[in-house]
Every structure is written in C-alpha cells, then in structure tokens.
C-alpha atoms as a PDB file:
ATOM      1  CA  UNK A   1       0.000   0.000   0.000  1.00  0.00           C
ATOM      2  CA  UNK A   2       1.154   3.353  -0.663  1.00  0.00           C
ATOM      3  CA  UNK A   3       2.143   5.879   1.762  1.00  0.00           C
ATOM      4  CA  UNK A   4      -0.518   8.650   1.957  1.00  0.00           C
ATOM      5  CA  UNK A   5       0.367  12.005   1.392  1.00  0.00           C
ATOM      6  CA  UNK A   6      -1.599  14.286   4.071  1.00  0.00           C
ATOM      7  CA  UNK A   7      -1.549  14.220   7.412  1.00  0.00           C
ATOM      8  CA  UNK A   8      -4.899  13.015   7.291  1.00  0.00           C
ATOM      9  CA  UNK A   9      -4.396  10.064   5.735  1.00  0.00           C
ATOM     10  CA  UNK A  10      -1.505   9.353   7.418  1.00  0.00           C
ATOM     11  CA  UNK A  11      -3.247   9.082  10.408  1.00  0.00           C
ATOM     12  CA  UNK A  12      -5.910   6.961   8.989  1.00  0.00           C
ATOM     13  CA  UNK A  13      -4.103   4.931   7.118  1.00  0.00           C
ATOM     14  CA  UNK A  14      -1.489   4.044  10.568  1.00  0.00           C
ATOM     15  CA  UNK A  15      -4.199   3.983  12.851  1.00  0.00           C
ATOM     16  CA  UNK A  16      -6.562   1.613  10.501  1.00  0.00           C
ATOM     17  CA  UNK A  17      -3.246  -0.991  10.331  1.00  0.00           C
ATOM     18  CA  UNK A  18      -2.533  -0.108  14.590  1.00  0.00           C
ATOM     19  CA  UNK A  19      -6.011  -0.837  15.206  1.00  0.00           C
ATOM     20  CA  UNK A  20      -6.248  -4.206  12.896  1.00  0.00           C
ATOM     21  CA  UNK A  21      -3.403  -5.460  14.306  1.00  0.00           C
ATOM     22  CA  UNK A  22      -3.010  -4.839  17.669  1.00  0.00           C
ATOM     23  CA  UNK A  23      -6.333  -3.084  18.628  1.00  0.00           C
ATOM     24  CA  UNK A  24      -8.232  -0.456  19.832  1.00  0.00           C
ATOM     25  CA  UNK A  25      -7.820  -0.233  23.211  1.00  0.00           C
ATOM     26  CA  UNK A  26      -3.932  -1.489  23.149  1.00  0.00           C
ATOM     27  CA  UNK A  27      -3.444   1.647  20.625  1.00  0.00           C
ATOM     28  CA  UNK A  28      -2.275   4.871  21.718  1.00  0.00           C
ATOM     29  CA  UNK A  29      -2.889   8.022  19.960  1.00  0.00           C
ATOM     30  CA  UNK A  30       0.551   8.528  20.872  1.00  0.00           C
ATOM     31  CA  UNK A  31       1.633   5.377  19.127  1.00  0.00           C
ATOM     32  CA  UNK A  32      -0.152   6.218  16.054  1.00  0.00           C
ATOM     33  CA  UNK A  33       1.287   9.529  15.333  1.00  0.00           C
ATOM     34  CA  UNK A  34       4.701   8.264  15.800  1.00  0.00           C
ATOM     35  CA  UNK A  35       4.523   5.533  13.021  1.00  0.00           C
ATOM     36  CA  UNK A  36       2.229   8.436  10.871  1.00  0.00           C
ATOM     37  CA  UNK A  37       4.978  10.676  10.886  1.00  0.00           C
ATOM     38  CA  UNK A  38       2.435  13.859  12.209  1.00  0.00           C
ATOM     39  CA  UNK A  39       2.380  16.415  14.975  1.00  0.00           C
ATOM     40  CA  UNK A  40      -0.558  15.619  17.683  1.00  0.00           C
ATOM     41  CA  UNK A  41      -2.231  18.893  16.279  1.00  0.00           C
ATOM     42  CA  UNK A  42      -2.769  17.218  13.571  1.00  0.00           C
ATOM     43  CA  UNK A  43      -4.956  14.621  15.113  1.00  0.00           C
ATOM     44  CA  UNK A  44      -6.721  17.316  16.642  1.00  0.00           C
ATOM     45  CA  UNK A  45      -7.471  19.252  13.841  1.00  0.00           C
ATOM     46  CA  UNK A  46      -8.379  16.510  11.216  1.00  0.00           C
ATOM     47  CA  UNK A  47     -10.141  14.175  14.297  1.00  0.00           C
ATOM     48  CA  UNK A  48     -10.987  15.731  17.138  1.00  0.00           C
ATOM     49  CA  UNK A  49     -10.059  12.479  19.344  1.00  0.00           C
ATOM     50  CA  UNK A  50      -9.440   8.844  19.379  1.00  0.00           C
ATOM     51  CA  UNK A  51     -12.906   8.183  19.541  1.00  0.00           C
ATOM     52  CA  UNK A  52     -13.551  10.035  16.154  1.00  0.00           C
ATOM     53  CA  UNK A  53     -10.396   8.625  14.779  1.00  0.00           C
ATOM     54  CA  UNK A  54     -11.892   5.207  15.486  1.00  0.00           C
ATOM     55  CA  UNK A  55     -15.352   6.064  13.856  1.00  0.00           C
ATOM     56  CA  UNK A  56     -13.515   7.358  10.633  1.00  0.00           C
ATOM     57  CA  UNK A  57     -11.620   3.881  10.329  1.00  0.00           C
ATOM     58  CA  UNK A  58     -14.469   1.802  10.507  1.00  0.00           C
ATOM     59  CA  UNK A  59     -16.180   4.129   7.701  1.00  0.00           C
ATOM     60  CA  UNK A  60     -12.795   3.791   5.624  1.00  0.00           C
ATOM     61  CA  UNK A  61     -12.890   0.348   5.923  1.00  0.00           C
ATOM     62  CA  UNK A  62     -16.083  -0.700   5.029  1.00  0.00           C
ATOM     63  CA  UNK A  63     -16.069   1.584   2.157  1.00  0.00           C
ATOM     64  CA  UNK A  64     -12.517  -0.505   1.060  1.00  0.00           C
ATOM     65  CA  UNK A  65     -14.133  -3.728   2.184  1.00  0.00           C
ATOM     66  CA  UNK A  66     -16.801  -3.469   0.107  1.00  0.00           C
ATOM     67  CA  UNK A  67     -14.638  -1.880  -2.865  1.00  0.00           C
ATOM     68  CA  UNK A  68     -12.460  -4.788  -2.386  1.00  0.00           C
ATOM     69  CA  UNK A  69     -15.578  -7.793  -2.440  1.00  0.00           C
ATOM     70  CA  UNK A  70     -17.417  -5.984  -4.792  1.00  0.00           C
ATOM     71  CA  UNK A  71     -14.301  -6.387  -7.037  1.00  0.00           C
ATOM     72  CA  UNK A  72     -14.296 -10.521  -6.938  1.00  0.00           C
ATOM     73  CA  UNK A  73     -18.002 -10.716  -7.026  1.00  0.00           C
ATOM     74  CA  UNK A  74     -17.846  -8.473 -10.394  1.00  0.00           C
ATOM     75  CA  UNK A  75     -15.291 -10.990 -12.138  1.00  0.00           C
ATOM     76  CA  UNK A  76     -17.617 -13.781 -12.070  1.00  0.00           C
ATOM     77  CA  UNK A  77     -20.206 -14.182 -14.616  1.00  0.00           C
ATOM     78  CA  UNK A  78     -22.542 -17.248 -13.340  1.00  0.00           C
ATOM     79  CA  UNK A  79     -25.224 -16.187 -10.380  1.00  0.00           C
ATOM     80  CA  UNK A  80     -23.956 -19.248  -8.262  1.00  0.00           C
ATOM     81  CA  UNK A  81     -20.224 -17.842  -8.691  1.00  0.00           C
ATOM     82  CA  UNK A  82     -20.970 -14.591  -8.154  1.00  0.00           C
ATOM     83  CA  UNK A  83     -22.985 -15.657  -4.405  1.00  0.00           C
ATOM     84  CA  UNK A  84     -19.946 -17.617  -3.490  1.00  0.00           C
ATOM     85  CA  UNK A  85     -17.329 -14.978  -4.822  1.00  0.00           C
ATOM     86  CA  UNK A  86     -17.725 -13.163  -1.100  1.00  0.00           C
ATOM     87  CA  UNK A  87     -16.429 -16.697  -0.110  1.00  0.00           C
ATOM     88  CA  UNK A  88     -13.537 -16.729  -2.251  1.00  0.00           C
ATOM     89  CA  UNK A  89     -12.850 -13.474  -1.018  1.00  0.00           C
ATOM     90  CA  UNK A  90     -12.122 -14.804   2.682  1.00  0.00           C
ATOM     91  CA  UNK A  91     -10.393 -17.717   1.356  1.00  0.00           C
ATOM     92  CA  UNK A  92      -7.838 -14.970   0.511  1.00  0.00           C
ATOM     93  CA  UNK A  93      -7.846 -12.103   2.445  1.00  0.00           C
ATOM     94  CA  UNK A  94      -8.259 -14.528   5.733  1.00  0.00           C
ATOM     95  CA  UNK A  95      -4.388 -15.929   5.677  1.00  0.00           C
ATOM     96  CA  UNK A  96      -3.183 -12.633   4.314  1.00  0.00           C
ATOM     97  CA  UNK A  97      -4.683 -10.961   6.956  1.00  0.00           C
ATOM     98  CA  UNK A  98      -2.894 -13.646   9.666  1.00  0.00           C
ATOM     99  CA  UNK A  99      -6.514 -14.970  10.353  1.00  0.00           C
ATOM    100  CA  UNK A 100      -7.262 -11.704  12.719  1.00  0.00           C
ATOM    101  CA  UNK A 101     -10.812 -12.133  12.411  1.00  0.00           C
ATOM    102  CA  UNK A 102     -13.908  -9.276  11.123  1.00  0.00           C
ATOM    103  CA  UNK A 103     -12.183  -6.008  12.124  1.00  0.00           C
ATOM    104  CA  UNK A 104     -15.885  -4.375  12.568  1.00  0.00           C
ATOM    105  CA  UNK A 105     -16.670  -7.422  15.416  1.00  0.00           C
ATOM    106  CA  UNK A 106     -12.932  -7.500  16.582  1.00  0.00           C
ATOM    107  CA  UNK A 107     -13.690  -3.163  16.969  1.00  0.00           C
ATOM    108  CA  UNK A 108     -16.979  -4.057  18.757  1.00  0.00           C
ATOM    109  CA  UNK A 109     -15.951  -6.392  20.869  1.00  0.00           C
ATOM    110  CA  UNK A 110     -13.790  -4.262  22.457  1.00  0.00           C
ATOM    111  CA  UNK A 111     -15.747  -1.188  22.775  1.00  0.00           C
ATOM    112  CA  UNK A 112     -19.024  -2.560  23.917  1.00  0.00           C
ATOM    113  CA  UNK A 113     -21.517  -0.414  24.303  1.00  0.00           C
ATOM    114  CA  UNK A 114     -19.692   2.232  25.346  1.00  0.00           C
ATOM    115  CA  UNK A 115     -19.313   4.052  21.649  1.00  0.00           C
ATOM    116  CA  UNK A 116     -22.726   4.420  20.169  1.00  0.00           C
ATOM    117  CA  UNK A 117     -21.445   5.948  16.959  1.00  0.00           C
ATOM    118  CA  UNK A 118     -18.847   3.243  16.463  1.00  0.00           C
ATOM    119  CA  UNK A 119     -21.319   0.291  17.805  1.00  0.00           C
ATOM    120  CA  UNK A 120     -23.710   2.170  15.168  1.00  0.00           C
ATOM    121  CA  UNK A 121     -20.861   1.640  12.302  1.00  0.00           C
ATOM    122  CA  UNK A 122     -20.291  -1.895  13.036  1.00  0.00           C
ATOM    123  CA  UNK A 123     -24.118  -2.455  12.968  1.00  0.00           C
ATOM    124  CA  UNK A 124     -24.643  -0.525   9.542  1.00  0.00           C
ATOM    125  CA  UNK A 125     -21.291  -2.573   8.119  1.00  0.00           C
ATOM    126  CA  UNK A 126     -23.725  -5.628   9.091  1.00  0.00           C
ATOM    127  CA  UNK A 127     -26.610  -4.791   7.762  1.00  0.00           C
ATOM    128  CA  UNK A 128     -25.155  -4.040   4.617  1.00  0.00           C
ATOM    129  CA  UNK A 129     -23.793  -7.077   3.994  1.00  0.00           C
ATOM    130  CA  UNK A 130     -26.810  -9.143   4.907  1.00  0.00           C
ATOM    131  CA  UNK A 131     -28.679  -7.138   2.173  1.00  0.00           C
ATOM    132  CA  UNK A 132     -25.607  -7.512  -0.534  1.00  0.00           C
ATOM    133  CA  UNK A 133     -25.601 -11.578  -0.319  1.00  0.00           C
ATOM    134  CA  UNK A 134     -29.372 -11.811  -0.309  1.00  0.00           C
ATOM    135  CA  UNK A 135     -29.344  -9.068  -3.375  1.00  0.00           C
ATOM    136  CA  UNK A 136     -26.115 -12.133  -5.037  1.00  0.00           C
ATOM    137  CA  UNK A 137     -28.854 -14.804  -3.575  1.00  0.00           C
ATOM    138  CA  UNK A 138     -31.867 -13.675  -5.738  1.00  0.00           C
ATOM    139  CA  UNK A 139     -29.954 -13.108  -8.748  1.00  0.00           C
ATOM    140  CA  UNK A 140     -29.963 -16.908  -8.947  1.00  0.00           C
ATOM    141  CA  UNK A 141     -32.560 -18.274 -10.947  1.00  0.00           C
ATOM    142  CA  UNK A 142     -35.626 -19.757  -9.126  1.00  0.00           C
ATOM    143  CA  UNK A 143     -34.606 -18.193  -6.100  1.00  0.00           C
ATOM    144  CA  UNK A 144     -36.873 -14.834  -6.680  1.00  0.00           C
ATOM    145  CA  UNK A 145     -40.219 -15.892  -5.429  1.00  0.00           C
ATOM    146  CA  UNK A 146     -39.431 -19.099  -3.804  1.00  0.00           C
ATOM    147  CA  UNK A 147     -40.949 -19.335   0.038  1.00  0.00           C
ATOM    148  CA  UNK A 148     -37.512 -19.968   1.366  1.00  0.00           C
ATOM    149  CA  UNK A 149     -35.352 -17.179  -0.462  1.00  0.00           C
ATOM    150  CA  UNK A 150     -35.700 -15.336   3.004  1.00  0.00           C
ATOM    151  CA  UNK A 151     -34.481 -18.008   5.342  1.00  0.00           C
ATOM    152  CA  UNK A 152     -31.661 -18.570   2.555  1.00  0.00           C
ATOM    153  CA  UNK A 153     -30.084 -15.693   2.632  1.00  0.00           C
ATOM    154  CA  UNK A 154     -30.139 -15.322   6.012  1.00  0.00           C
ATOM    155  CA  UNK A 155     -28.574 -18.630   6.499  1.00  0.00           C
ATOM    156  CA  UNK A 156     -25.896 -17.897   4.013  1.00  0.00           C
ATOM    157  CA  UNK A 157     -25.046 -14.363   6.019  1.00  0.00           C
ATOM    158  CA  UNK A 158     -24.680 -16.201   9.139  1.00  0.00           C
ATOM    159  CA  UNK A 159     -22.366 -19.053   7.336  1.00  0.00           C
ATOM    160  CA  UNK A 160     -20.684 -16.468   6.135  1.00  0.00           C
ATOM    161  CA  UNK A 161     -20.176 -14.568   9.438  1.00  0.00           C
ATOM    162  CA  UNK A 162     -19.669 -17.963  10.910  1.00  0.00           C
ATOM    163  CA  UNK A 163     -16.913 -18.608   8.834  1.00  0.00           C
ATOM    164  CA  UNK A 164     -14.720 -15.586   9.999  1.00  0.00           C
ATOM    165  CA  UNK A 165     -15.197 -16.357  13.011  1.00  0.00           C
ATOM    166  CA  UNK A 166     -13.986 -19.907  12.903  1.00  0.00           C
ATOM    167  CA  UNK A 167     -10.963 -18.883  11.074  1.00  0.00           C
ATOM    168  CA  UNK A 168      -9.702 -16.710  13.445  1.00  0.00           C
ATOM    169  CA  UNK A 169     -10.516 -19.221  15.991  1.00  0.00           C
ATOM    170  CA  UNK A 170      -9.052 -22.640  13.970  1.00  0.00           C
ATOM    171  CA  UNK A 171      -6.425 -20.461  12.164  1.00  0.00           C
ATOM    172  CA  UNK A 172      -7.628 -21.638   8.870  1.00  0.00           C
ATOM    173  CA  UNK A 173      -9.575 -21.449   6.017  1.00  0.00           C
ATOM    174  CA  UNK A 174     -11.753 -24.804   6.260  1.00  0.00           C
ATOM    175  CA  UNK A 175     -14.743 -23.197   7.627  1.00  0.00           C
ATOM    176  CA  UNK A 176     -14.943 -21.157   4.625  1.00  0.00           C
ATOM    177  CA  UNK A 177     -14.605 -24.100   2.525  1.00  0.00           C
ATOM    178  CA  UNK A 178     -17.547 -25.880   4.458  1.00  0.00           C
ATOM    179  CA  UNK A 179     -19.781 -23.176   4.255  1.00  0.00           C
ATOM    180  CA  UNK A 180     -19.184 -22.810   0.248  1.00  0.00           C
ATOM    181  CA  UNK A 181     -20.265 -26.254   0.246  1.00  0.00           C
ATOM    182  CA  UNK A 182     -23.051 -26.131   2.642  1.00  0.00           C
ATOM    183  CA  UNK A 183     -24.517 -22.887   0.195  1.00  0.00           C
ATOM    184  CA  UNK A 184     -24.209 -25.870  -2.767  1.00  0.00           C
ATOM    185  CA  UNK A 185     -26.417 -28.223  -1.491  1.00  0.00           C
ATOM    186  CA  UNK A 186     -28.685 -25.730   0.116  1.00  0.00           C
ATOM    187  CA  UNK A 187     -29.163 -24.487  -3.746  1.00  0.00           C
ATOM    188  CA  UNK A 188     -28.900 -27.750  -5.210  1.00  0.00           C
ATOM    189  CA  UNK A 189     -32.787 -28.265  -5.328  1.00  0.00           C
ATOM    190  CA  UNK A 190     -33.233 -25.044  -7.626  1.00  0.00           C
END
C-alpha cells in the first residue's frame, strides 16, 4: 500500500493498520502519530479524538471492504459464482490478513456499548452485507419468489459470518470451505 500524502491520511491509514493489528484499546494516539509521521495537532485538527479517529476507520474500511468484495463478485459471470465470490474473497484475504478475524466485530468487541457511533458503524457494516448476499442470492434463478429465499439468505449471512469467526478461531480457512459447500447443497434443489 502506498504511503498517503496528508496528514490526514496518514493518520488513517497508521491507525486503521494499529487498530487491525493490535487493537483499539492497546493503541495509543501517541503510538499512532509516531509511526504516521504527524504532529498531535494534527490529530486534533483533522479528528478531534481517538474516539472520532476510530469512527472514521471503521467508515474507511467498510467503504474498502466493500470496494475490495465488490471487485471478486464483479469478475464472475454465473449467479452461483458470483454468491460464493464473497467466499472466495475470505479464502484470501483470511491468511493474508494472519486470520485476525472481522475487524468491525474484533472493533466491537472491544468497545461494547460504550461508543454508540462506532457500535452504530459496526451495525450498519452488518446490515449491509446481509442485504448484498441476499441481493447475489436472488440473482440466482428460481430463487426470486421461492418461500424460502428469506431463510436462505439469512442462512448464508450467518455461514458467512460464521466462517470468519472460525478462522480466526481454527487459524484456517476450512470453515470457509464448508460453508461454500453447505450454500451448494442448500441451492442444489433449484
């Protein structure tokens, strides 16, 4: 990745990695200016706090999350491929990413309920999701219409939420596989 220019970004882009990788709470402000190269006015002036810093990193990254899945899903041509291309996505970015898990639960899990804004970004990241596979979902034929689209997609947004989470917590990519298949024969009926 390339080195931002601005303060701003530099900022973002150190804290988003800071907070990834070793977390929220375990990251100082202090820390992240350091590695960003930037005077603490900075932070001030483009933030406000660590608090807004950490609202502005989960709206970064679900904007490059979503760049990034929307990507793979758009380079498949069959309906099928293009449900289980959000799959194939964590088959890749999983390892790469040392198996550290959702960054939007791994940011809610440590913040509780004590950040309403951030809880509130975590939620909307969520929500958006759930409505992108079942959108992937009923762009397979039959589907549209069919009494159990509904329960579908919401089973394949919690294998696919499922799957994260067992990666981070088997340290590979095998619960990804199984849900893949499980979405097969769920959709082998059609």
């Amino acid at each position: 990745m390339a080195r931002p220019g601005n303060p701003k970004e530099k900022i973002l882009a150190t804290a988003a990695r800071l907070f990834y990788e070793q977390g929220y709470n375990a990251t100082g402000i202090n820390q992240v200016l350091e590695e960003a190269g930037v005077a603490k006015a900075s932070l001030y002036s483009h933030f406000g706090s660590k608090d807004e810093l950490g609202l502005a990193y989960l709206k970064a990254a679900r904007q490059e999350w979503f760049q990034a899945v929307t990507a793979v899903v758009e380079a498949k041509i069959a309906p099928l491929d293009r449900l289980l291309a959000p799959f194939d996505f964590l088959e890749t970015q999983l390892p790469r990413q040392d198996f550290r898990g959702c960054r939007f639960i791994n940011m809610l899990a440590e913040i509780g309920g004590s950040h309403k804004e951030m809880q509130q970004q975590v939620a909307e990241h969520k929500r958006k999701l759930r409505r992108y596979l079942h959108q992937l979902l009923l762009a397979i034929p039959g589907v549209e219409g069919h009494p159990a689209a509904d329960t579908w997609a919401d089973t394949i947004y919690l294998l696919f939420e499922g799957a994260i989470v067992e990666t981070k917590v088997f340290r590979d990519i095998w619960p990804v596989k199984a849900a893949k298949k499980t979405i097969k024969h769920l959709l082998s009926k059609l």
